[in-house]
Protein backbone atom coordinates (compact mmCIF):
# COMPACT_ATOMS: atom_id res chain seq x y z
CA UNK A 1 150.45 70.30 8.19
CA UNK A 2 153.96 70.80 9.98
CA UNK A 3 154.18 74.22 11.14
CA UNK A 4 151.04 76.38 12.08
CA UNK A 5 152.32 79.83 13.05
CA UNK A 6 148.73 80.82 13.31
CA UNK A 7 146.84 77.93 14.91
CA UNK A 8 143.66 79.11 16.68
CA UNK A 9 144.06 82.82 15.54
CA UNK A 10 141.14 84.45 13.28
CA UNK A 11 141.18 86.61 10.54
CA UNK A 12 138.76 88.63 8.82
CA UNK A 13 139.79 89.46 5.26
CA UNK A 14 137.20 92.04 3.29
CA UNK A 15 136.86 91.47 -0.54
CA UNK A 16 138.15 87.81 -0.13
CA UNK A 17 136.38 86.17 -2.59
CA UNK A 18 139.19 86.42 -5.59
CA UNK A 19 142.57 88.43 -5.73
CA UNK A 20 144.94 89.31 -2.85
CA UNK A 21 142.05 88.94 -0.86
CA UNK A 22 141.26 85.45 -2.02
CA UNK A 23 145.01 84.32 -2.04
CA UNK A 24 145.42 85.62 1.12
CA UNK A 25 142.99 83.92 3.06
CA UNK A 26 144.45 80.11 1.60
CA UNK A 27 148.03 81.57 2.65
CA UNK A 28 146.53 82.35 6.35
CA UNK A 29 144.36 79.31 6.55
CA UNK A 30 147.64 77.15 5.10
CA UNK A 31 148.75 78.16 8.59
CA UNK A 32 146.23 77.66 10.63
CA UNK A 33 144.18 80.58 10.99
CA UNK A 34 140.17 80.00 10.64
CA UNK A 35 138.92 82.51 8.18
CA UNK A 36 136.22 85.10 8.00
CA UNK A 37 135.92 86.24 4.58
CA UNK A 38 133.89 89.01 3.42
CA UNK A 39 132.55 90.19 0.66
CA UNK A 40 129.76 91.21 -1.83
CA UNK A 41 129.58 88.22 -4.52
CA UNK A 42 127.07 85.97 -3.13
CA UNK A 43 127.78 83.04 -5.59
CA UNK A 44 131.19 83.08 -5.34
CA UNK A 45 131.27 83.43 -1.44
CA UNK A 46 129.01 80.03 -1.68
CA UNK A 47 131.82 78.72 -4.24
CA UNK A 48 134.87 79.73 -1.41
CA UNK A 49 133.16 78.37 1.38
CA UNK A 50 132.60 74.79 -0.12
CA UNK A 51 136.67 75.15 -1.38
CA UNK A 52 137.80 75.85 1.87
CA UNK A 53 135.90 73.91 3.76
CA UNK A 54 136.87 70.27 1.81
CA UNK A 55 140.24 71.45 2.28
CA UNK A 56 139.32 71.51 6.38
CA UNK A 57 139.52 75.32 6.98
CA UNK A 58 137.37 76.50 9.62
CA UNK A 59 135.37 79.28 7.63
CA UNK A 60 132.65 81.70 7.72
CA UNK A 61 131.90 83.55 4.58
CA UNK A 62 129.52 87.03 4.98
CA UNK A 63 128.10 88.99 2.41
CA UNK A 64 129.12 92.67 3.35
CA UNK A 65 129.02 96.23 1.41
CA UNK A 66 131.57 97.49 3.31
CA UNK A 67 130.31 101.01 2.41
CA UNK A 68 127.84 100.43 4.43
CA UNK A 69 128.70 100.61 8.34
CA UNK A 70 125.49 98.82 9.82
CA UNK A 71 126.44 95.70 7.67
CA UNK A 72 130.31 95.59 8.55
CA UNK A 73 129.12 95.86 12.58
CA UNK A 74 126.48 93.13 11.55
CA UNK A 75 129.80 90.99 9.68
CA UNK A 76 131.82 91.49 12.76
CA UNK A 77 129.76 90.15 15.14
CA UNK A 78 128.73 87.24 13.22
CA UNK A 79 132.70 86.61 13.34
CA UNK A 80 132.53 87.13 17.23
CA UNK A 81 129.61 85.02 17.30
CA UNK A 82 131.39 82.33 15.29
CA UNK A 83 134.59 82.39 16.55
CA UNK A 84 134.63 84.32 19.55
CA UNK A 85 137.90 86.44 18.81
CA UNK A 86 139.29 88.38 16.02
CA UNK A 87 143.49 88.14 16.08
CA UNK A 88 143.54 89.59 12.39
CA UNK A 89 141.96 91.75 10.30
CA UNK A 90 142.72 92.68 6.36
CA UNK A 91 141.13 95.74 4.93
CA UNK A 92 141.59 94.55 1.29
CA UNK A 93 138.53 95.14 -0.43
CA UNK A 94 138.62 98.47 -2.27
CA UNK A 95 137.54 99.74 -5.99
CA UNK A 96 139.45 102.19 -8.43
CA UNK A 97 138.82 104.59 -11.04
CA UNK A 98 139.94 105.89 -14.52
CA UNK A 99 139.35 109.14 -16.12
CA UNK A 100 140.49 112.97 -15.92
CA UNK A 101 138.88 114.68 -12.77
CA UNK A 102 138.15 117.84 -14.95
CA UNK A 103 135.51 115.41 -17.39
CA UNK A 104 134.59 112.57 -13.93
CA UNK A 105 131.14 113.13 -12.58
CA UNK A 106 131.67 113.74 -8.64
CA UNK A 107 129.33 110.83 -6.92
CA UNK A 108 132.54 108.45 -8.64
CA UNK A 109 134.45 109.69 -5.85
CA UNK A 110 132.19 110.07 -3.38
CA UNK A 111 131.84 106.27 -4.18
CA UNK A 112 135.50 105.68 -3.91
CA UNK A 113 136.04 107.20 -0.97
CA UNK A 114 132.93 104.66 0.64
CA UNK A 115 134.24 101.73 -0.45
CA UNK A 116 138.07 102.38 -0.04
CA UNK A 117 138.41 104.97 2.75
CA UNK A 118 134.88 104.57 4.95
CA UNK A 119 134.79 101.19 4.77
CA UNK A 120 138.05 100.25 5.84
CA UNK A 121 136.98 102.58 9.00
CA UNK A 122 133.89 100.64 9.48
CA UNK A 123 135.61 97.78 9.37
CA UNK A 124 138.07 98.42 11.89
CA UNK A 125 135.64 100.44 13.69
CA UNK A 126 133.43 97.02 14.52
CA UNK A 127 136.44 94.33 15.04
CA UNK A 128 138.70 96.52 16.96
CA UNK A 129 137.02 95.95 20.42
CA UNK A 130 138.28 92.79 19.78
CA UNK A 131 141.60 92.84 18.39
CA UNK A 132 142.19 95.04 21.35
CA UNK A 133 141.49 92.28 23.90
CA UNK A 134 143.85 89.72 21.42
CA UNK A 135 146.34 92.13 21.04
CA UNK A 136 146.04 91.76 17.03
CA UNK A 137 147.12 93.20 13.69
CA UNK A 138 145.57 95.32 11.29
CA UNK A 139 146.39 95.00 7.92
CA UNK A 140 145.29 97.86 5.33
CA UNK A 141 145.96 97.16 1.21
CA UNK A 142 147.12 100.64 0.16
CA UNK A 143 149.17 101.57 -2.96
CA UNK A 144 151.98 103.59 -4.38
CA UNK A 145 149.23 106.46 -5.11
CA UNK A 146 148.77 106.60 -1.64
CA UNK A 147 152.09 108.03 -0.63
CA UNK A 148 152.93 109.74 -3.99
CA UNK A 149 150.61 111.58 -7.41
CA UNK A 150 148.88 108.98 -9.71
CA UNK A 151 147.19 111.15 -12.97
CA UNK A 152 143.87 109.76 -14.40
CA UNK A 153 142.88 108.45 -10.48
CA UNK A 154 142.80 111.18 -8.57
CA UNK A 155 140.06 109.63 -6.43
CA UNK A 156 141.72 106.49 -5.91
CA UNK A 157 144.63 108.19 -5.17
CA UNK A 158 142.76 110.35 -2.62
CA UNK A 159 141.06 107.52 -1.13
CA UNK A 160 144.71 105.72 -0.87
CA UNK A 161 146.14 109.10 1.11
CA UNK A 162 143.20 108.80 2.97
CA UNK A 163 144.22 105.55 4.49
CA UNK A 164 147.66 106.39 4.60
CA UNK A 165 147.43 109.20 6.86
CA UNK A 166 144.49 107.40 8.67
CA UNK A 167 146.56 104.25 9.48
CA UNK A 168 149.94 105.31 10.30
CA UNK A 169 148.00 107.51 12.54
CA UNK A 170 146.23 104.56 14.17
CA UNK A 171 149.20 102.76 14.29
CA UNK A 172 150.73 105.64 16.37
CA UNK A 173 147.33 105.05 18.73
CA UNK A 174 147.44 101.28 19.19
CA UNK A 175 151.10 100.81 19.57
CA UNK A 176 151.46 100.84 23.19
CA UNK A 177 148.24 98.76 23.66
CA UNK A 178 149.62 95.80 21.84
CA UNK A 179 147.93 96.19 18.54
CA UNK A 180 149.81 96.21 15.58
CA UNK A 181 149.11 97.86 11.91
CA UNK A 182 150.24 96.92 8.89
CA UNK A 183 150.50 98.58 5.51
CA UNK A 184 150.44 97.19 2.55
CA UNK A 185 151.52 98.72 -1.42
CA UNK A 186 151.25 95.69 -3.24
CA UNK A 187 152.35 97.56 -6.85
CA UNK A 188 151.02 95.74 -9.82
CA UNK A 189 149.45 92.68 -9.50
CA UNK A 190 147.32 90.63 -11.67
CA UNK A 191 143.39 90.92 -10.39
CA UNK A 192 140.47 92.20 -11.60
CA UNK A 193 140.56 95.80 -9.89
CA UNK A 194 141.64 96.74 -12.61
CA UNK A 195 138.71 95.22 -15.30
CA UNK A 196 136.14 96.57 -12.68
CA UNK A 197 137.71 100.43 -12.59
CA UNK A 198 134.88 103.00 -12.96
CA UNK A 199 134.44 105.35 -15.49
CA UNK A 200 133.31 109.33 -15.91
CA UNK A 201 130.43 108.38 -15.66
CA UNK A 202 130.07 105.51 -12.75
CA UNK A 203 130.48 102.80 -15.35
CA UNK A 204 133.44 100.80 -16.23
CA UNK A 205 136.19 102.50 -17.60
CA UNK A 206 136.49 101.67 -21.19
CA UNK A 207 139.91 102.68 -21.84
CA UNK A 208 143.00 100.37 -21.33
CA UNK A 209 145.09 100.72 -17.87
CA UNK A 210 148.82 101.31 -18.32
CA UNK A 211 150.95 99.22 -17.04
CA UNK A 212 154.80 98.72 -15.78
CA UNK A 213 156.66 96.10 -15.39
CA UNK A 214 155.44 92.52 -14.58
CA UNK A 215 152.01 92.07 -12.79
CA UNK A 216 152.71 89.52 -10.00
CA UNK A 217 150.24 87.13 -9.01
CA UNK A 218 148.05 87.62 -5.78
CA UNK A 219 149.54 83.96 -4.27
CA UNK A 220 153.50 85.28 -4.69
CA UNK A 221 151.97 89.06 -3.55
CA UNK A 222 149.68 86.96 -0.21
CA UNK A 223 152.96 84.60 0.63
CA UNK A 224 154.69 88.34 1.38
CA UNK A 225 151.64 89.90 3.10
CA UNK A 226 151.67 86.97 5.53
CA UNK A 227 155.50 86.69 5.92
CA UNK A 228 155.54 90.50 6.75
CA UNK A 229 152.72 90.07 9.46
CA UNK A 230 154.32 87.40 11.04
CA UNK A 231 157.24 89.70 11.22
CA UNK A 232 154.84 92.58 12.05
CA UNK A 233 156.31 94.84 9.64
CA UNK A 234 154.90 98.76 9.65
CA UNK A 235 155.16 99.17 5.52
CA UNK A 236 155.24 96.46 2.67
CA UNK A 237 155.86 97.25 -0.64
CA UNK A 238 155.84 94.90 -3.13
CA UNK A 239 156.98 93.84 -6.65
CA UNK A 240 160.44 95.25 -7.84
CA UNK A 241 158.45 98.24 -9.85
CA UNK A 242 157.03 98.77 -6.37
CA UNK A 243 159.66 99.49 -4.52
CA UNK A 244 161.37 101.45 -7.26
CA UNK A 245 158.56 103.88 -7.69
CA UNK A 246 158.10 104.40 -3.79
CA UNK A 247 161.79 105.30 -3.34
CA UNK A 248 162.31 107.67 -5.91
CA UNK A 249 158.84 109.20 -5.05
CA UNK A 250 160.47 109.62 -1.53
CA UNK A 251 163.75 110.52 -2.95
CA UNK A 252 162.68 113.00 -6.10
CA UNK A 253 158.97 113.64 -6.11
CA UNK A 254 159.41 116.16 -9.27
CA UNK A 255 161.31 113.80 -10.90
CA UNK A 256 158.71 110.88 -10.16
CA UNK A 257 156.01 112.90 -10.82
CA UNK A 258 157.64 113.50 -14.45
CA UNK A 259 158.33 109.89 -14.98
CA UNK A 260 154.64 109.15 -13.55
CA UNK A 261 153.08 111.89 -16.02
CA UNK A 262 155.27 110.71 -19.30
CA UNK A 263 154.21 106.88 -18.62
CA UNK A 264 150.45 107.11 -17.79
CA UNK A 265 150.02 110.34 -20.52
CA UNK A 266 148.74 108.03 -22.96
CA UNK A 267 145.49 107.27 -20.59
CA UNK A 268 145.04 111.38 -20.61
CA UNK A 269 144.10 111.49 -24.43
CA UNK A 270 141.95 108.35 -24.18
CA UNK A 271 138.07 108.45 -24.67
């Protein structure tokens, strides 16, 4: 296989059963990491596993609501059981939602802030004992909305903030003790976060989700992940949208929250 930049190393990769997630872990196994890939889709973590493993990739696959912290200490030390180490860990899995705050019943964000915020702490919580001792990285999917205003998701946004501030604070931590974090604003990409986005009410959202630009795929968006964790990179941003909308949100907020506000207004008058 030529080249294996990651021979021997482990990574744990939450919601990696389709999407980045799922892209990412055949970019890490491609070189030579064995793979630990979590999620909560029992059939299709049966479906990876047998994928993975005719292709040779050493693989565990754990079914894991990462909301829940007893089952991502149970995940982790089935991967320590398994494998004895972790060297990586990618907080991918997360959920998103769709609606005006002022009509969105509030247990949809106390659910958002589980799955995106808490478990991405219980997560890294459990495996960091042991990326400690391997002197490993910590990736965390983030967004845009977590370092600037996103209408119509103010608890995905929130939950995004959340890990902003929580990471780049963590990174600050771990530094000097040889681990490194990683954060990653992948802009639009094509997956089905967006098909799954919850509603008022808890449900799926029924109205359509704006979009800019091109949607990139989750191999092109994993290929840069990897490449920037090799190069253990603090921030990623991805996709040429991307990068525009996190520099002028740096450079003009009023002037991206305007732009923001007259592209996404459409969503506001939706059912």
């Amino acid at each position: 296989m030529g080249n294996l930049p990651l021979k021997d190393k482990v990574a744990v990769v939450t919601g990696g059963a389709s999407g980045i997630g799922l892209a990412t872990c055949w970019e890490l196994a491609v070189k030579g990491a064995g793979i630990a890939m979590l999620d909560m889709d029992a059939a299709t973590l049966e479906t990876r596993h047998k994928e993975f493993s005719d292709q040779g990739v050493d693989i565990i696959t754990l079914l894991c609501d990462i909301s829940c912290e007893q089952e991502c200490q149970i995940a982790v030390q089935k991967v320590i059981d398994r494998f004895g180490r972790i060297d990586i860990l990618f907080n991918n899995a997360g959920i998103t939602q769709r609606g005006l705050f002022e009509k969105t019943q509030l247990s949809v964000f106390r659910q958002v802030m589980d799955v995106n915020f808490f478990g991405s702490i219980y997560c890294t919580k459990a495996a960091l004992p042991s990326l400690l001792e391997t002197r490993g990285i910590i990736m965390v999917n983030e967004s845009i909305a977590g370092v600037a205003p996103l209408i119509g998701r103010t608890g995905y946004s929130a939950s995004k903030h959340a890990l902003h501030g929580f990471f780049t604070s963590l990174r600050c931590e771990l530094r000097h003790k040889g681990v490194h974090v990683m954060i990653v604003c992948p802009g639009f990409v094509r997956t089905n976060l967006q098909t799954r986005a919850l509603g008022n009410d808890g449900g799926l959202a029924t109205h359509a989700q704006t979009k800019i630009g091109k949607e990139d795929t989750p191999e092109n968006a994993a290929r840069q992940i990897v490449a920037g964790m090799l190069k253990k990179k603090s921030m990623l941003v991805l996709t040429g949208i991307g990068k525009i909308g996190y520099f002028l949100s740096r450079l003009s907020p009023a002037g991206y929250e305007y732009l923001m506000t007259h592209q996404f207004k459409k969503e506001l008058s939706s059912p």
